[in-house]
C-alpha atoms as a PDB file:
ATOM      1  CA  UNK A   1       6.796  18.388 -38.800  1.00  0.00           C
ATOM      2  CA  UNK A   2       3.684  17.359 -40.411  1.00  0.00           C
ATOM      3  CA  UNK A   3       0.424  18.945 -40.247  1.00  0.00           C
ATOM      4  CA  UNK A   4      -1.634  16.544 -37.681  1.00  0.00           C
ATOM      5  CA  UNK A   5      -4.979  15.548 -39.844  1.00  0.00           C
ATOM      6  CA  UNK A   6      -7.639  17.042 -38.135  1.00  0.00           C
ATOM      7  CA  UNK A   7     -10.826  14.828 -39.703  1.00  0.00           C
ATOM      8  CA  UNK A   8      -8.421  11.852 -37.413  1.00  0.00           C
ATOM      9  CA  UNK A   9      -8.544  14.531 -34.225  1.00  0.00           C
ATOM     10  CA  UNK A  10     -12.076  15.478 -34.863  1.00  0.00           C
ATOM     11  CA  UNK A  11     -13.263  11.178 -34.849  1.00  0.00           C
ATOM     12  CA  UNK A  12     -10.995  10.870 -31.630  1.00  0.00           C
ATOM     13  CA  UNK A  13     -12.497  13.412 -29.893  1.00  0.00           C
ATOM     14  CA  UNK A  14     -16.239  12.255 -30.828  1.00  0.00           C
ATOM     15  CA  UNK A  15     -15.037   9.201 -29.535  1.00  0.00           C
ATOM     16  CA  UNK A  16     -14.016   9.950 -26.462  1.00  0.00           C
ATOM     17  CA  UNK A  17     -17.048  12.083 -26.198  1.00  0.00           C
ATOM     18  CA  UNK A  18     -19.036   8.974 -26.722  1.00  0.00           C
ATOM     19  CA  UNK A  19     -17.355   6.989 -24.416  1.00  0.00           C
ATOM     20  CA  UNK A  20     -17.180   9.216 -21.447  1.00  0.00           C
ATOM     21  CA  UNK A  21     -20.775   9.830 -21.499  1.00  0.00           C
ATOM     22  CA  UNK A  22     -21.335   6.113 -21.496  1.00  0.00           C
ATOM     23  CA  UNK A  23     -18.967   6.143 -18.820  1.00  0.00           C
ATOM     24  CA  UNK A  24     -21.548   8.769 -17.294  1.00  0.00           C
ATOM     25  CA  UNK A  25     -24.813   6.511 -17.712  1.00  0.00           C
ATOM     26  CA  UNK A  26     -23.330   3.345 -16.189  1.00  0.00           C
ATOM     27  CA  UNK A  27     -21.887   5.321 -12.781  1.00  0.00           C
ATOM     28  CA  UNK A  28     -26.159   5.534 -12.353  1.00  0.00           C
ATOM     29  CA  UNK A  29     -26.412   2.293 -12.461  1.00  0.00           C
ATOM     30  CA  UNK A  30     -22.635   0.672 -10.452  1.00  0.00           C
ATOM     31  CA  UNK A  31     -23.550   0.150  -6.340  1.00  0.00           C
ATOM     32  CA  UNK A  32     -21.477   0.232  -4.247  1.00  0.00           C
ATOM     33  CA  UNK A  33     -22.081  -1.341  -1.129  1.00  0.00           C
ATOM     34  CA  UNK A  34     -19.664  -1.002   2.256  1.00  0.00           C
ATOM     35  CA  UNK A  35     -19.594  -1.774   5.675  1.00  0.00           C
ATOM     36  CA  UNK A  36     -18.607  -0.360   9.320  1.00  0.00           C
ATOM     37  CA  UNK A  37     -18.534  -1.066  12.726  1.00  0.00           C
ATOM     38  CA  UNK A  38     -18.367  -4.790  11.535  1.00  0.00           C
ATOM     39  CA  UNK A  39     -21.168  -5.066   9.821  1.00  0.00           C
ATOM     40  CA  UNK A  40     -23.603  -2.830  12.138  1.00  0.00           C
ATOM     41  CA  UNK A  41     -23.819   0.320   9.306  1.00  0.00           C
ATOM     42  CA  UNK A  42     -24.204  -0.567   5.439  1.00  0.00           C
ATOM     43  CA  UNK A  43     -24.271   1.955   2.628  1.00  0.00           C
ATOM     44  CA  UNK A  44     -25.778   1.675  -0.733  1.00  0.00           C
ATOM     45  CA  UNK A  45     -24.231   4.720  -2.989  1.00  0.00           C
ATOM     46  CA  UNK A  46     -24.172   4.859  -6.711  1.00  0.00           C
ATOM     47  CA  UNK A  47     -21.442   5.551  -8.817  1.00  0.00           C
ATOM     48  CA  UNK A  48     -23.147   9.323  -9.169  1.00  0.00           C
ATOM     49  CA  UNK A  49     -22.678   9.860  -5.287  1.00  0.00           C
ATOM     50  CA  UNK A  50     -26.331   9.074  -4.595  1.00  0.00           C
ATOM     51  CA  UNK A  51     -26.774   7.278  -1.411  1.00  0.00           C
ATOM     52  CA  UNK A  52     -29.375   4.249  -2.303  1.00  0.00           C
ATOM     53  CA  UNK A  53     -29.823   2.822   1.478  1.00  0.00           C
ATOM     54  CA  UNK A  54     -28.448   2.545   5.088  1.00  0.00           C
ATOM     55  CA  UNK A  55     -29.036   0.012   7.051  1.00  0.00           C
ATOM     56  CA  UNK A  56     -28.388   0.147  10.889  1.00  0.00           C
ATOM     57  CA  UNK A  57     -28.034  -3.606  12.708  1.00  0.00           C
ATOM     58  CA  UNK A  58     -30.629  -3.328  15.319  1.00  0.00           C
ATOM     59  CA  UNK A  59     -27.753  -4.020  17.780  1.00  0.00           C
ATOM     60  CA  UNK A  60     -25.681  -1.114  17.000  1.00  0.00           C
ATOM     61  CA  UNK A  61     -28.769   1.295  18.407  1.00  0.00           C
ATOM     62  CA  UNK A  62     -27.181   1.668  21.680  1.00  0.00           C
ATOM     63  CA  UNK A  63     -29.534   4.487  23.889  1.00  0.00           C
ATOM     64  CA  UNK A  64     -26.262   5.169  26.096  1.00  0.00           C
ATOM     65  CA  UNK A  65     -24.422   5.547  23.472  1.00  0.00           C
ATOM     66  CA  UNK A  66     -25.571   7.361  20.624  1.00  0.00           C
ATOM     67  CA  UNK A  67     -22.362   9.037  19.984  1.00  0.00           C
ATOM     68  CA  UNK A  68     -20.642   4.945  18.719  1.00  0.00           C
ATOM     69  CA  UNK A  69     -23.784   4.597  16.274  1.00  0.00           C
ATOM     70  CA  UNK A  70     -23.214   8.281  14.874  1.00  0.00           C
ATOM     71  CA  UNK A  71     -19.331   8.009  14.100  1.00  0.00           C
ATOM     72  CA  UNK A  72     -19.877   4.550  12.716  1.00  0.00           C
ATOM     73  CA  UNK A  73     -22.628   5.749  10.323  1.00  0.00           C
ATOM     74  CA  UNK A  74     -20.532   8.568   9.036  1.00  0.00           C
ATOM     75  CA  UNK A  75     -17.561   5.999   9.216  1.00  0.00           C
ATOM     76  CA  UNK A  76     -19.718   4.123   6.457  1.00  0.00           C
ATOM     77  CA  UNK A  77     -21.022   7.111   4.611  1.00  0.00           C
ATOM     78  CA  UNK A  78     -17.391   8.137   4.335  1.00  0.00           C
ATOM     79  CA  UNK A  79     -15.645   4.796   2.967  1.00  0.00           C
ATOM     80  CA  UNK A  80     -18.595   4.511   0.246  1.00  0.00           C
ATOM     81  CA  UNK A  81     -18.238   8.167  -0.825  1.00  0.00           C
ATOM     82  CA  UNK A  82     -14.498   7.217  -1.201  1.00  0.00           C
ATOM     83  CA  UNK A  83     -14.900   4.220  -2.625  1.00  0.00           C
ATOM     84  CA  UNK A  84     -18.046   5.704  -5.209  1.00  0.00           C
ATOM     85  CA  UNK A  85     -15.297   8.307  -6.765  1.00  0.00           C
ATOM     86  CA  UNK A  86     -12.644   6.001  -7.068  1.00  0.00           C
ATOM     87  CA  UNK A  87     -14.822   3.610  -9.264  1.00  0.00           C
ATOM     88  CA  UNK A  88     -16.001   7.010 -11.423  1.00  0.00           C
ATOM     89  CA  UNK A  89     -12.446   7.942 -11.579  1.00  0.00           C
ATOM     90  CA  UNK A  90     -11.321   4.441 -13.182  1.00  0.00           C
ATOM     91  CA  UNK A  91     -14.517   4.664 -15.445  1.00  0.00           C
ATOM     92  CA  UNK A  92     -13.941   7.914 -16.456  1.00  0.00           C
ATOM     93  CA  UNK A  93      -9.754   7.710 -17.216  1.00  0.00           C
ATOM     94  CA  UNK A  94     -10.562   4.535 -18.905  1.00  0.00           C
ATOM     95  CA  UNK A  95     -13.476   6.335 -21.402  1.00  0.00           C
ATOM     96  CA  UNK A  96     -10.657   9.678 -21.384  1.00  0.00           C
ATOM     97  CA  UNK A  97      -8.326   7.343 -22.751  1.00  0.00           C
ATOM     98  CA  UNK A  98      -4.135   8.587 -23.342  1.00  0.00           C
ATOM     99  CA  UNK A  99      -4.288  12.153 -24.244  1.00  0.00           C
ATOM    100  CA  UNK A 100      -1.107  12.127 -24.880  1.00  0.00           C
ATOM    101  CA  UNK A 101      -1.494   9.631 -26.449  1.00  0.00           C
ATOM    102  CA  UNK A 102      -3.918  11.037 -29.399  1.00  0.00           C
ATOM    103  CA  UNK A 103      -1.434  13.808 -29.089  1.00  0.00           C
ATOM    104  CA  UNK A 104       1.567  12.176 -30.373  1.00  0.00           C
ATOM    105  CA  UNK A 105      -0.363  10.301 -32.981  1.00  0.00           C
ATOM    106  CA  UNK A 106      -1.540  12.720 -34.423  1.00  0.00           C
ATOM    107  CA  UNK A 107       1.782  14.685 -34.285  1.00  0.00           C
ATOM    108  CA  UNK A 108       1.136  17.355 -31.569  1.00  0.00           C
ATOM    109  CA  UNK A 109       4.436  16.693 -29.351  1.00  0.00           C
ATOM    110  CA  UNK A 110       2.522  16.058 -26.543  1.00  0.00           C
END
């Protein structure tokens, strides 16, 4: 089995490096935006799980029932937490690359 050049491994991995901190700076600047209760609760989160804004339709504030405006806020909050780490989870496999891969061509059997 030949010797697996590591000056080739070394590049690959300073590439990937590169590429997942790009990955990094541009989940600061990806919104994503989602909805619940039909519209009454938006979320603005970031790709970094910072929440930007939340804004409640005037018509959802029901005073006699505050409990509908509560589970549909954290209905919202929820869905754009979800949806925030499964856009950093594409942006981050796709700056990973294949492992494996780099592993088989550079002759590492894996």
């Amino acid at each position: 089995m030949p010797q697996p050049n590591m000056n080739e491994m070394l590049q690959q991995v300073q590439k990937m490096q590169a590429d997942m901190a790009a990955a990094q700076a541009a989940l600061k600047n990806e919104v994503i935006e989602t909805t619940a209760g039909g519209g009454a609760v938006k979320v603005a989160i970031t790709g970094e799980l910072v929440i930007q804004s939340i804004t409640i339709d005037p018509a959802a504030i029901d005073p006699e029932d505050p409990e509908l405006l509560s589970d549909t806020l954290v209905a919202a909050l929820n869905q754009a937490i979800a949806q925030a780490q499964e856009v950093a989870t594409a942006k981050m496999s796709a700056a990973s690359g294949d492992l494996g891969a780099m592993g088989k061509s550079l002759g590492l059997g894996f």
